[in-house]
Protein backbone atom coordinates (compact mmCIF):
# COMPACT_ATOMS: atom_id res chain seq x y z
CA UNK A 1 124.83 -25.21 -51.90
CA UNK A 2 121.60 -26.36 -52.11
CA UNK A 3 121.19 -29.52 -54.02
CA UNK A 4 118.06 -28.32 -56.89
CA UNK A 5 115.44 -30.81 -56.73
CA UNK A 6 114.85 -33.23 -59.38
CA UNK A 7 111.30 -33.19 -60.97
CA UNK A 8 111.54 -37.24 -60.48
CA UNK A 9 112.36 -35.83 -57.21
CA UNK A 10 109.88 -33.90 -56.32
CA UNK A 11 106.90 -36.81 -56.99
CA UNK A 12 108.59 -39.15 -55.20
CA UNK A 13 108.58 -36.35 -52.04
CA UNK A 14 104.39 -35.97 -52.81
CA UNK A 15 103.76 -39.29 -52.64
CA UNK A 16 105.26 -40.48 -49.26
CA UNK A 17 103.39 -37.17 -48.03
CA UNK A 18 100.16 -38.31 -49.31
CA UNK A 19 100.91 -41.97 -47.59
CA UNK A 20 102.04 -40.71 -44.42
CA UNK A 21 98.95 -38.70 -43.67
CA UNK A 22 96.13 -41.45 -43.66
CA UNK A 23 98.87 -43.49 -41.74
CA UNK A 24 98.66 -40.44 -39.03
CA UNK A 25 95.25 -40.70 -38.53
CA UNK A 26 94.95 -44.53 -38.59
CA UNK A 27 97.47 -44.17 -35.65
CA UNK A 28 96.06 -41.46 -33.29
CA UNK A 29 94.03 -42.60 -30.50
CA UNK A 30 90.05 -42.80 -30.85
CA UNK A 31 88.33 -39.84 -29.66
CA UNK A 32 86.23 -40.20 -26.83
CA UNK A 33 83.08 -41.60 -27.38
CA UNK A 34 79.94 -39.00 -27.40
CA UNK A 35 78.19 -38.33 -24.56
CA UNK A 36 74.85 -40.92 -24.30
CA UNK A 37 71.85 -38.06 -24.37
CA UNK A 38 69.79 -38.56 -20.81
CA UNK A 39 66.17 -38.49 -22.16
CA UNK A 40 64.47 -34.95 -20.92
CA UNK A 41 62.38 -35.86 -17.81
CA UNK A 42 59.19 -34.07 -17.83
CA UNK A 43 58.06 -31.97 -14.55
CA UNK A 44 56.28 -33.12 -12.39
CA UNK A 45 52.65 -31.17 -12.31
CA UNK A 46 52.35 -29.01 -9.71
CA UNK A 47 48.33 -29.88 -8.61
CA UNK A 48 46.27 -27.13 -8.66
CA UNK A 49 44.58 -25.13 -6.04
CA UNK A 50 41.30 -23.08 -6.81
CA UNK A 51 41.05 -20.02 -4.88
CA UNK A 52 38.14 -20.45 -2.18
CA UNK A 53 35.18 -18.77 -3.30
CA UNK A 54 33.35 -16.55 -0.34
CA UNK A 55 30.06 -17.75 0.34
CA UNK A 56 27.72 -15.01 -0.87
CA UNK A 57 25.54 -13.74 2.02
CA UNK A 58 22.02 -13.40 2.15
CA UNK A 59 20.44 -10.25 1.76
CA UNK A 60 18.85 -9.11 4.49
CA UNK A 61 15.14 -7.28 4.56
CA UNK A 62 11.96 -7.40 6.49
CA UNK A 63 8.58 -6.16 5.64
CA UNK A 64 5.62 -5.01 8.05
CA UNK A 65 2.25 -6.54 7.58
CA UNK A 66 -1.30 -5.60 8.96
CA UNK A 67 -2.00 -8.13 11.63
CA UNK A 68 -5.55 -9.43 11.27
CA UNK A 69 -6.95 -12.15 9.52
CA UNK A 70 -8.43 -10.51 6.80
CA UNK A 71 -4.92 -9.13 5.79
CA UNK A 72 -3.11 -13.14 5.88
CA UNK A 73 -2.95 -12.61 1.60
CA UNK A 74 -0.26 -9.59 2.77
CA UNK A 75 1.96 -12.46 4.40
CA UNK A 76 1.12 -14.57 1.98
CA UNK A 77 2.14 -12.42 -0.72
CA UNK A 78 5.28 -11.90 1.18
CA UNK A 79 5.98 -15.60 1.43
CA UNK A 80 5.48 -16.08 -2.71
CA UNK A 81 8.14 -13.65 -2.83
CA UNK A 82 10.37 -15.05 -0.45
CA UNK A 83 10.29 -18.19 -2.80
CA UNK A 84 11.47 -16.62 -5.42
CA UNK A 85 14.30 -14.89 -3.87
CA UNK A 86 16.02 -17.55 -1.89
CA UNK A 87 19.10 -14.95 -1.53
CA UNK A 88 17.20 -13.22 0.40
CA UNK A 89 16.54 -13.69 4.19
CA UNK A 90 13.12 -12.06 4.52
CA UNK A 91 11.48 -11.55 8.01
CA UNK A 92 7.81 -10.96 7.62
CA UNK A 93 6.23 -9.12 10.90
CA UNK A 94 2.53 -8.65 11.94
CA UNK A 95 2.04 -4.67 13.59
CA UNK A 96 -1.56 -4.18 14.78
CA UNK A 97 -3.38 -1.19 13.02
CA UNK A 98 -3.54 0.90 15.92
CA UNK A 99 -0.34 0.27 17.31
CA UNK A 100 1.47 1.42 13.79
CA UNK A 101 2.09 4.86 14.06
CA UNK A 102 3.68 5.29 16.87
CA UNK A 103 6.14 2.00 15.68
CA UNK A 104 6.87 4.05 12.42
CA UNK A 105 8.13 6.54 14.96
CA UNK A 106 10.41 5.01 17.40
CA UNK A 107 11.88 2.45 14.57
CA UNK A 108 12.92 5.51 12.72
CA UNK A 109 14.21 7.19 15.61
CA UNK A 110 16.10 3.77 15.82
CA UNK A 111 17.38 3.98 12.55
CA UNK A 112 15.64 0.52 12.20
CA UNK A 113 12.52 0.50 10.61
CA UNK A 114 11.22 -2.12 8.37
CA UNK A 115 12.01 -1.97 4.90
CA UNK A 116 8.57 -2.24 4.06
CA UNK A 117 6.04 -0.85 5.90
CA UNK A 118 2.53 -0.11 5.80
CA UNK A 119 1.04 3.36 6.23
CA UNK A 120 -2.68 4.46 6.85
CA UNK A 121 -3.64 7.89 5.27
CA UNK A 122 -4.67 9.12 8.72
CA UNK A 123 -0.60 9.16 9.66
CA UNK A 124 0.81 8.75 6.14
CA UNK A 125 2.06 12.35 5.54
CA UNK A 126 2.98 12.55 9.12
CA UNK A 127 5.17 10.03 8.29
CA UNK A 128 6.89 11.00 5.14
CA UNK A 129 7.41 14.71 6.16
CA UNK A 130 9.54 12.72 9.27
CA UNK A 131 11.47 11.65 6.53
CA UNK A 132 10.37 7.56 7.06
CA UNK A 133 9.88 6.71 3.54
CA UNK A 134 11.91 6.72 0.69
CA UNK A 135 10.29 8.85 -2.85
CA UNK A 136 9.55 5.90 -5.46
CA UNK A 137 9.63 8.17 -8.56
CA UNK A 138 12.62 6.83 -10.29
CA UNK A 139 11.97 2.99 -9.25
CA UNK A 140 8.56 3.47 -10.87
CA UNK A 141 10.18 5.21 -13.69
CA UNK A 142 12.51 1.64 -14.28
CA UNK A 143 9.86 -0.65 -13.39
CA UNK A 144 6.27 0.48 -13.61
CA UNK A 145 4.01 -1.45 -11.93
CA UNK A 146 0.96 -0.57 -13.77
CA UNK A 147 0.06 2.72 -12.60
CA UNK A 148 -2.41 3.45 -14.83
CA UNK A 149 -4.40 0.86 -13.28
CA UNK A 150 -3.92 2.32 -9.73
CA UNK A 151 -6.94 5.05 -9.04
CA UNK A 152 -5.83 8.69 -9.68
CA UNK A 153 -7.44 9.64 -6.51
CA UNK A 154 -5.27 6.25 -4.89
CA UNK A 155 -2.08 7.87 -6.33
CA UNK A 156 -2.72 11.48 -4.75
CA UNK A 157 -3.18 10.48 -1.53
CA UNK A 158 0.20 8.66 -1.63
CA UNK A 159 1.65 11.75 -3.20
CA UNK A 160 3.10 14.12 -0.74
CA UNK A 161 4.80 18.00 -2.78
CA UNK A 162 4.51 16.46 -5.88
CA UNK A 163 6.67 12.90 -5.30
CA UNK A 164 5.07 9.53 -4.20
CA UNK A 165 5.98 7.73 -1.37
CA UNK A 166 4.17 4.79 -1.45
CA UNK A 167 1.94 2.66 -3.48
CA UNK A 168 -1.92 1.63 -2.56
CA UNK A 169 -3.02 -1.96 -1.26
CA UNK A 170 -6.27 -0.75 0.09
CA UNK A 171 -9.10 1.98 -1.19
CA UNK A 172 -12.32 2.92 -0.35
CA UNK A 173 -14.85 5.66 -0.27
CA UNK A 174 -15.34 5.95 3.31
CA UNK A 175 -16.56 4.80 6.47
CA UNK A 176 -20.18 5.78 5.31
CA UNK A 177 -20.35 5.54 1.80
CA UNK A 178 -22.79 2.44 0.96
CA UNK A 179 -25.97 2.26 3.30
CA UNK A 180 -27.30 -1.47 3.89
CA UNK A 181 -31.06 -1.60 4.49
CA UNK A 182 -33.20 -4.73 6.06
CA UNK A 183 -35.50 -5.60 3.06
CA UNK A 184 -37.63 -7.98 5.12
CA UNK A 185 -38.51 -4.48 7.51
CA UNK A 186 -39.19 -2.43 4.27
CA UNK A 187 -41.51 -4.27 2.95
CA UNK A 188 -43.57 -5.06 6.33
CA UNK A 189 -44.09 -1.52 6.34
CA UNK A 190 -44.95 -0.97 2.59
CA UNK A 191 -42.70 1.10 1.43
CA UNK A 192 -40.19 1.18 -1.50
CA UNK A 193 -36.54 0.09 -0.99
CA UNK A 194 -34.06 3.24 -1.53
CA UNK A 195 -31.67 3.35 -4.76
CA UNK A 196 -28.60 4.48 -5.86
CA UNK A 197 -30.49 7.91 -7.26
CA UNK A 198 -31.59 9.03 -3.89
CA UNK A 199 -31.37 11.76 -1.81
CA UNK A 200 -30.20 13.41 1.35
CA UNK A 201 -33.81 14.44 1.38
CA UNK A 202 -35.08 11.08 0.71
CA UNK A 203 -32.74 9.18 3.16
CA UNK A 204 -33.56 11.47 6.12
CA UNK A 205 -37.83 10.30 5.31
CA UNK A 206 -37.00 7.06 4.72
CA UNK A 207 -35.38 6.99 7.83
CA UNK A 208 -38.11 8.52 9.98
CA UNK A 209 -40.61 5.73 8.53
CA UNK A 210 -38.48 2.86 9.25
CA UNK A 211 -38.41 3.78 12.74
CA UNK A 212 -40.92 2.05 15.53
CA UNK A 213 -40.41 3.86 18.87
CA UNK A 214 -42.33 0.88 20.45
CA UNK A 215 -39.83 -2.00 19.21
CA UNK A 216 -36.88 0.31 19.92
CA UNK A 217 -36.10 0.50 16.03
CA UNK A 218 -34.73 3.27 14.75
CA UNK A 219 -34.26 4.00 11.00
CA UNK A 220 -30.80 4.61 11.07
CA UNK A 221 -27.47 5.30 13.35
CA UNK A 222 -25.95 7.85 11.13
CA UNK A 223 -22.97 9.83 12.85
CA UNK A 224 -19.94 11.32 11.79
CA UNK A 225 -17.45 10.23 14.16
CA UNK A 226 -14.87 11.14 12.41
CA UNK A 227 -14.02 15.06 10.96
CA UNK A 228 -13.62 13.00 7.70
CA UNK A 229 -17.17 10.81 8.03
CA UNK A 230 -18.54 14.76 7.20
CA UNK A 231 -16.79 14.73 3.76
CA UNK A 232 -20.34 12.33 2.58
CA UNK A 233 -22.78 14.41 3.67
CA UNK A 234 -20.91 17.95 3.48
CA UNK A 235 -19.52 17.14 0.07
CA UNK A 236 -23.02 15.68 -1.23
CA UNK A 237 -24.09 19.15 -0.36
CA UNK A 238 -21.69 20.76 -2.29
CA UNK A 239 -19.62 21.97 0.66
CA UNK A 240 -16.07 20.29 2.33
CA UNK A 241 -14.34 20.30 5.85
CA UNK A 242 -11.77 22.17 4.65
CA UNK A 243 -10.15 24.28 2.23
CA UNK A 244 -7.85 22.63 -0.52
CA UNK A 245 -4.87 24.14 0.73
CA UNK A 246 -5.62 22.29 4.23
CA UNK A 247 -5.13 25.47 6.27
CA UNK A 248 -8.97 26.46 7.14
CA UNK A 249 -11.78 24.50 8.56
CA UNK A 250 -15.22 25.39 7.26
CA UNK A 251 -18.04 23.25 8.87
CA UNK A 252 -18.95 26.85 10.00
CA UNK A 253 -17.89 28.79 7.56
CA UNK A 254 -19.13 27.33 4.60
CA UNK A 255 -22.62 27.81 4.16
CA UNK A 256 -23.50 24.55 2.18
CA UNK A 257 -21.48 22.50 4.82
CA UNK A 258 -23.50 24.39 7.89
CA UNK A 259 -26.68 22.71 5.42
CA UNK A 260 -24.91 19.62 6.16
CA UNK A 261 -24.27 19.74 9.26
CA UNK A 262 -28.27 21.24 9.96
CA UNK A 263 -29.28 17.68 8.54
CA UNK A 264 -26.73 15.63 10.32
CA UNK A 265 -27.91 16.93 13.74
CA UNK A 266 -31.73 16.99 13.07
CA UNK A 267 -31.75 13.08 12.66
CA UNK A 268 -31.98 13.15 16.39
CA UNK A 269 -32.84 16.32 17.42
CA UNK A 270 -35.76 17.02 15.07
CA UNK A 271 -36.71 14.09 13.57
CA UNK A 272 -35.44 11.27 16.13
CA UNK A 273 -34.85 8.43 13.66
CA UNK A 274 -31.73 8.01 15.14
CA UNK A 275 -30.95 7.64 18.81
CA UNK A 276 -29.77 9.51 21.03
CA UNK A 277 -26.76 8.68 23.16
CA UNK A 278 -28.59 6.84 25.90
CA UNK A 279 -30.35 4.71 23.56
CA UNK A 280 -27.59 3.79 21.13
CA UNK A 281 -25.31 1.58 23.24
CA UNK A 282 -25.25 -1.83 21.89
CA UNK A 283 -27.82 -1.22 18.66
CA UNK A 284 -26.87 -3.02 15.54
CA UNK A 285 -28.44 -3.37 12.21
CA UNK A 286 -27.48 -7.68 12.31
CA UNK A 287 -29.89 -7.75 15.12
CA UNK A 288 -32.74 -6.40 13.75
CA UNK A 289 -32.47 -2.78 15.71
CA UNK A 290 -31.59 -0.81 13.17
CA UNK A 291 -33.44 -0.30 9.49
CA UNK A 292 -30.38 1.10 7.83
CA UNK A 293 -26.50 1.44 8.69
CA UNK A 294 -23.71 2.59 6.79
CA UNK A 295 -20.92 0.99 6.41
CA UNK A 296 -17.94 0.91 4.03
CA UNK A 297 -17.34 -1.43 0.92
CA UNK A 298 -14.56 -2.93 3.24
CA UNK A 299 -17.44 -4.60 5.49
CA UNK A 300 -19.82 -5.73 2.37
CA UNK A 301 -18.48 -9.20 3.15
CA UNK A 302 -18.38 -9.39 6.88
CA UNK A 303 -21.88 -7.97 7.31
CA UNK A 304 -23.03 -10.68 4.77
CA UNK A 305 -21.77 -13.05 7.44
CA UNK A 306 -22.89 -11.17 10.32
CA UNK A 307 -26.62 -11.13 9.03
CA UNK A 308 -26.59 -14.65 7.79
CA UNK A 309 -30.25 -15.74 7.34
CA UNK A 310 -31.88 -13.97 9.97
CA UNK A 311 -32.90 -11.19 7.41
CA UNK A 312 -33.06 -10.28 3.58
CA UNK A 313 -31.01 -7.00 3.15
CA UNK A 314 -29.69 -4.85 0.93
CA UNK A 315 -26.93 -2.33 -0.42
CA UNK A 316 -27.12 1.48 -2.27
CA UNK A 317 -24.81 4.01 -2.47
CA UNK A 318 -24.79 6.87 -0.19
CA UNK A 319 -27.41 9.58 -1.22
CA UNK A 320 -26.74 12.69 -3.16
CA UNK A 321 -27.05 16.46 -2.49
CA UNK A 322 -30.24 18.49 -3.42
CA UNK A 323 -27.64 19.25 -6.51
CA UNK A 324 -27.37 15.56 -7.24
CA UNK A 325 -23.87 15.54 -5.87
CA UNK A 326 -22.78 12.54 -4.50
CA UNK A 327 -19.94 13.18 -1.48
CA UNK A 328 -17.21 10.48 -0.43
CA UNK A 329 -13.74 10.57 1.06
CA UNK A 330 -10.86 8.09 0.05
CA UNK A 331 -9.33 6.15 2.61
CA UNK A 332 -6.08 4.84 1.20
CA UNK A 333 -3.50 2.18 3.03
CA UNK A 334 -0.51 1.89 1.11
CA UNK A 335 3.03 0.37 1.10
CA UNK A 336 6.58 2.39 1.11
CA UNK A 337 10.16 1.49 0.90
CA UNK A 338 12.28 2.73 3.94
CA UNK A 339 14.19 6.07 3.72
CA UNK A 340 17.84 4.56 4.36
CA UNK A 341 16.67 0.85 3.06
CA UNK A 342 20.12 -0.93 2.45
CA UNK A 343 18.00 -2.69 0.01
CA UNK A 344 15.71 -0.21 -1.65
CA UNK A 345 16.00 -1.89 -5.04
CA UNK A 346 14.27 -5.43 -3.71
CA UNK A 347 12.18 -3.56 -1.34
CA UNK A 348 10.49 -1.77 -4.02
CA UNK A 349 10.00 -4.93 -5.54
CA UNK A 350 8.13 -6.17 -2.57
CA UNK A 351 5.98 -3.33 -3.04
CA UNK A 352 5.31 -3.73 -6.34
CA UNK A 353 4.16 -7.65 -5.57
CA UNK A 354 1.99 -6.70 -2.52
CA UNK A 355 -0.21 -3.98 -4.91
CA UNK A 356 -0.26 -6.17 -7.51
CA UNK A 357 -3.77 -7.28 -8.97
CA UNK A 358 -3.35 -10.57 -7.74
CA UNK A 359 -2.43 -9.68 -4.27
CA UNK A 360 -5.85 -7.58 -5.06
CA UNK A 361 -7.55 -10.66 -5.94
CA UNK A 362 -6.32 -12.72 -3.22
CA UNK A 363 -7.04 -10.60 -0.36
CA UNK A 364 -11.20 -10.98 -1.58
CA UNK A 365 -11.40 -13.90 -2.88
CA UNK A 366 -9.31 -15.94 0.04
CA UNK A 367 -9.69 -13.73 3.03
CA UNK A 368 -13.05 -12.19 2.33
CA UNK A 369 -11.25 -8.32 2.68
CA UNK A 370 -12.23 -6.08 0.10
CA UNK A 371 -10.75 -4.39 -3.77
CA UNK A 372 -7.83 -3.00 -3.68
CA UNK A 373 -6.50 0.30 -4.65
CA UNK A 374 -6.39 -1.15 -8.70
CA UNK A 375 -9.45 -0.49 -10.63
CA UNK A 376 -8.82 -3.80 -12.73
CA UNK A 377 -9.91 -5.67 -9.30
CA UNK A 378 -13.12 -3.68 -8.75
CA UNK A 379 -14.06 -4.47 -11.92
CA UNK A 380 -13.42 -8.11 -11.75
CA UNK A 381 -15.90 -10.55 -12.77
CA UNK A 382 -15.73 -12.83 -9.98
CA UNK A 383 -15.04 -10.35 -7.31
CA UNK A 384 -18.10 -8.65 -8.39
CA UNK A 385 -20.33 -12.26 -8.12
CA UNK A 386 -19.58 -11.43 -4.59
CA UNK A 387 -20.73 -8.07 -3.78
CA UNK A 388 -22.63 -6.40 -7.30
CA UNK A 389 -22.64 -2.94 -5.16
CA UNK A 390 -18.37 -2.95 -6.00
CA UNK A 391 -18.99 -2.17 -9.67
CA UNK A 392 -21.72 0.69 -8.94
CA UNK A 393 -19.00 1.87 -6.18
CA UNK A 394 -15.90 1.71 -9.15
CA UNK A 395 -18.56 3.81 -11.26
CA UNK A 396 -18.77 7.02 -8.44
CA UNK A 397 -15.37 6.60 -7.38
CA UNK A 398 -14.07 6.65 -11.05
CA UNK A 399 -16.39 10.17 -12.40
CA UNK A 400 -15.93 12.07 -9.50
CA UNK A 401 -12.84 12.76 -7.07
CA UNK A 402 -12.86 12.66 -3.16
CA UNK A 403 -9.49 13.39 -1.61
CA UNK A 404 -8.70 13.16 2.07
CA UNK A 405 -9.25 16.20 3.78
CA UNK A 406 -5.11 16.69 5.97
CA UNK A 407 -4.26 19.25 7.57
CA UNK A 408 -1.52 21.12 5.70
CA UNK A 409 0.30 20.87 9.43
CA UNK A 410 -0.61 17.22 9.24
CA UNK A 411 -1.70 17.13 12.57
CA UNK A 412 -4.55 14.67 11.95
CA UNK A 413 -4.48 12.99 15.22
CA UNK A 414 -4.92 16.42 17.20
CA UNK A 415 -7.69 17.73 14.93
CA UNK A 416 -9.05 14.05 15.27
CA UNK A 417 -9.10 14.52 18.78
CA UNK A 418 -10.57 17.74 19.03
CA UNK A 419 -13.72 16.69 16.77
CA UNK A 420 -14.40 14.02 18.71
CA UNK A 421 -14.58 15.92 21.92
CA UNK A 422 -16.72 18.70 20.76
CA UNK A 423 -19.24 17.10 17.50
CA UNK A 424 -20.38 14.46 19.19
CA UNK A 425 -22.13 16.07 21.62
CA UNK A 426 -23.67 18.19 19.32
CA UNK A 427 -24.81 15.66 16.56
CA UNK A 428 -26.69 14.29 19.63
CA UNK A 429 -28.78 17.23 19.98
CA UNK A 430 -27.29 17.70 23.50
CA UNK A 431 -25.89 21.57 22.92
CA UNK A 432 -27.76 23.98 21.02
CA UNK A 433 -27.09 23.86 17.14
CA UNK A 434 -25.17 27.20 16.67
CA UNK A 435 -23.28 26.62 19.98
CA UNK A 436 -22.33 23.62 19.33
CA UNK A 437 -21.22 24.25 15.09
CA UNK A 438 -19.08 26.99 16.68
CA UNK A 439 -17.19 25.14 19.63
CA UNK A 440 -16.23 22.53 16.82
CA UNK A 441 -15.38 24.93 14.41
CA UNK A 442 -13.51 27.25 17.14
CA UNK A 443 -11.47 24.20 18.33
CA UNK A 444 -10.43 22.38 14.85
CA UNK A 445 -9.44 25.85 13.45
CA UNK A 446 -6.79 26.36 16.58
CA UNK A 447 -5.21 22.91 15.22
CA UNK A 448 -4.68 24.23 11.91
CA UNK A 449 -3.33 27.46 13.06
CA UNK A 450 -0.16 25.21 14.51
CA UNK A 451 2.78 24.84 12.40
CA UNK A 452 3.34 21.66 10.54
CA UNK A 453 4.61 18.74 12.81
């Protein structure tokens, strides 16, 4: 049996327990000691590498200038712009006048024509209907370079069904449009000067007393050349060279332009101010052997220089019509943008700078050219200091309109070409009037009767 546990016991029993245990511990062996923490080493930066940045190439673009002297402002202008676009690598060309036509041509046959190029309105909508030029409607609708400043007549002749193609540097009223007269002969012979108010009529007696058969002077050298040097006289009679739709000729079909043509051809053959082809080679007005010549506002300058001091001279307007009609023909040179330009956008902008009133300004003031295609330079102050006869010439141009007379078939340089080889000989009085009207008429007619080029 089981011996029962005292309660004296029992204490005694709890209190060795309660000894023992702190004994224990005192007696076990030390735990290990913790583990020293290694401070955290930070990582090493990894240097950085930017990503090479690709050189940004130039833009690439080329413009074609009018190579003469009295066109340097259109390189010039070129260069300004140049300057401000240094990501741009610009080539600026010269193409003679003559030679440009056919270099639209065979560049866009190369798919490499300039991306600016100049156009005269001889070949202009030969040009754009072979698809050179690209239309400029929109880029004028985001960035308007002034057009209300341009001429409206300027602006039509650049317009080709209904869109523009190109923007005006250059306008005039045509090859014969002012007529310069030597004051210092006038008033030897005692007569009144001529003004702006007078008249076919007028010029053709004016003419016939200037000349002096026995000093080889003749009154004037008036010839239309050119099927469009008729617009002055056929116009100021109230009749045209062609229709409006540019499908018929009329010198002989229109009655008022057969009145025209009566007075072109009886300055030599009835009247003999003029001369006739044997005596005209060599005659000029500089030298003294002429008593009037016309000329067009783009030569007010140069025949300033040409003259110098050997004479006092003159400028009026071409005369008007027994109706007081007052004919003229604009002659436009413009600017366009390239059809597939890769840079159409800076291109225009070229444009825009080359048309600008200050290229306007430049090109008379600094190369002694002539106003531009902006009415805001014809009307200048300064530009007017030089040649008074501009603003009289803004005044016509801006009441009355004179559009080039194209072909609908724009065939201009056949039509050209036939004139030439058949009115020539009969402004000189060397075929008989209606023979001659007709062969002219005949010949210019089977041009426009060809399709479209």
């Amino acid at each position: 049996m089981s011996k029962k546990l005292s309660r004296r016991d029992l204490l005694k029993a709890t209190l060795a327990l309660a000894l023992a245990v702190p004994l224990a511990q005192a007696c076990a062996p030390a735990p290990p000691p913790a583990a020293k923490e290694e401070p955290k080493k930070e990582a090493t930066p990894v240097p950085k590498t930017e990503a090479p940045v690709a050189k940004k190439e130039k833009a690439v673009m080329s413009i074609a200038t009018y190579a003469a002297t009295h066109n340097d402002w259109q390189r010039d202008m070129a260069k300004k712009w140049k300057e401000t676009h240094p990501d741009v690598e610009l080539t600026v060309e010269e193409v003679p006048y003559a030679e440009m036509n056919k270099k639209q041509q065979a560049m866009l046959a190369t798919g490499n024509l300039w991306d600016v190029s100049f156009s005269g309105i001889k070949w202009y909508p030969y040009s754009v209907v072979k698809g050179c030029f690209l239309p400029l409607d929109d880029l004028i609708a985001a960035k308007n370079p002034g057009m209300d400043d341009f001429f409206p007549s300027a602006l039509g002749a650049c317009k080709w069904d209904g869109k523009i193609y190109g923007l005006p540097y250059l306008m005039h009223p045509g090859n014969q449009a002012l007529v310069a007269y030597n004051a210092d002969m006038v008033s030897a012979k005692g007569l009144k000067p001529p003004t702006d108010d007078w008249t076919m009529a007028d010029f053709a007696e004016f003419a016939t007393k200037m000349t002096d058969n026995e000093k080889k002077i003749f009154g004037t050298n008036y010839m239309a050349a050119n099927f469009y040097d008729f617009c002055a006289p056929s116009r100021s009679y109230g009749g045209d060279v062609m229709d409006k739709e540019g499908k018929k000729f009329t010198v002989a079909t229109d009655p008022k332009s057969v009145e025209a043509a009566h007075w072109c051809v009886d300055l030599r053959a009835k009247l003999r101010c003029a001369p006739l082809r044997a005596d005209s080679e060599g005659l000029t007005f500089a030298a003294g052997q002429l008593a009037m010549a016309g000329l067009g506002t783009y030569w007010v300058l140069g025949i300033s220089q040409e003259v110098g001091d050997k004479f006092k001279y003159d400028l009026v307007l071409h005369p008007k019509g027994p109706d007081g009609k007052r004919g003229w023909q604009i002659f436009v040179e413009m600017f366009s943008v390239y059809a597939k330009s890769k840079v159409p956008d800076l291109a225009y902008d070229l444009v825009v700078l080359e048309t600008s009133k200050d290229a306007g300004i430049q090109a008379i003031k600094v190369n002694k050219a002539q106003p531009t295609g902006r009415k805001s330079v014809w009307a200048d102050e300064e530009v007017n200091s030089r040649g008074p006869i501009y603003k009289r010439a803004l005044d016509w141009m801006s009441s009355t309109e004179g559009p080039f007379p194209m072909p609908y078939n724009v065939r201009f340089a056949e039509l050209q070409d036939t004139w030439a080889n058949t009115a020539v000989d009969w402004f000189y009085g060397e075929v008989p009037f209606d023979e001659g009207i007709n062969k002219v008429q005949t010949g210019c007619q089977k041009i426009m009767d060809l399709p479209r080029a």
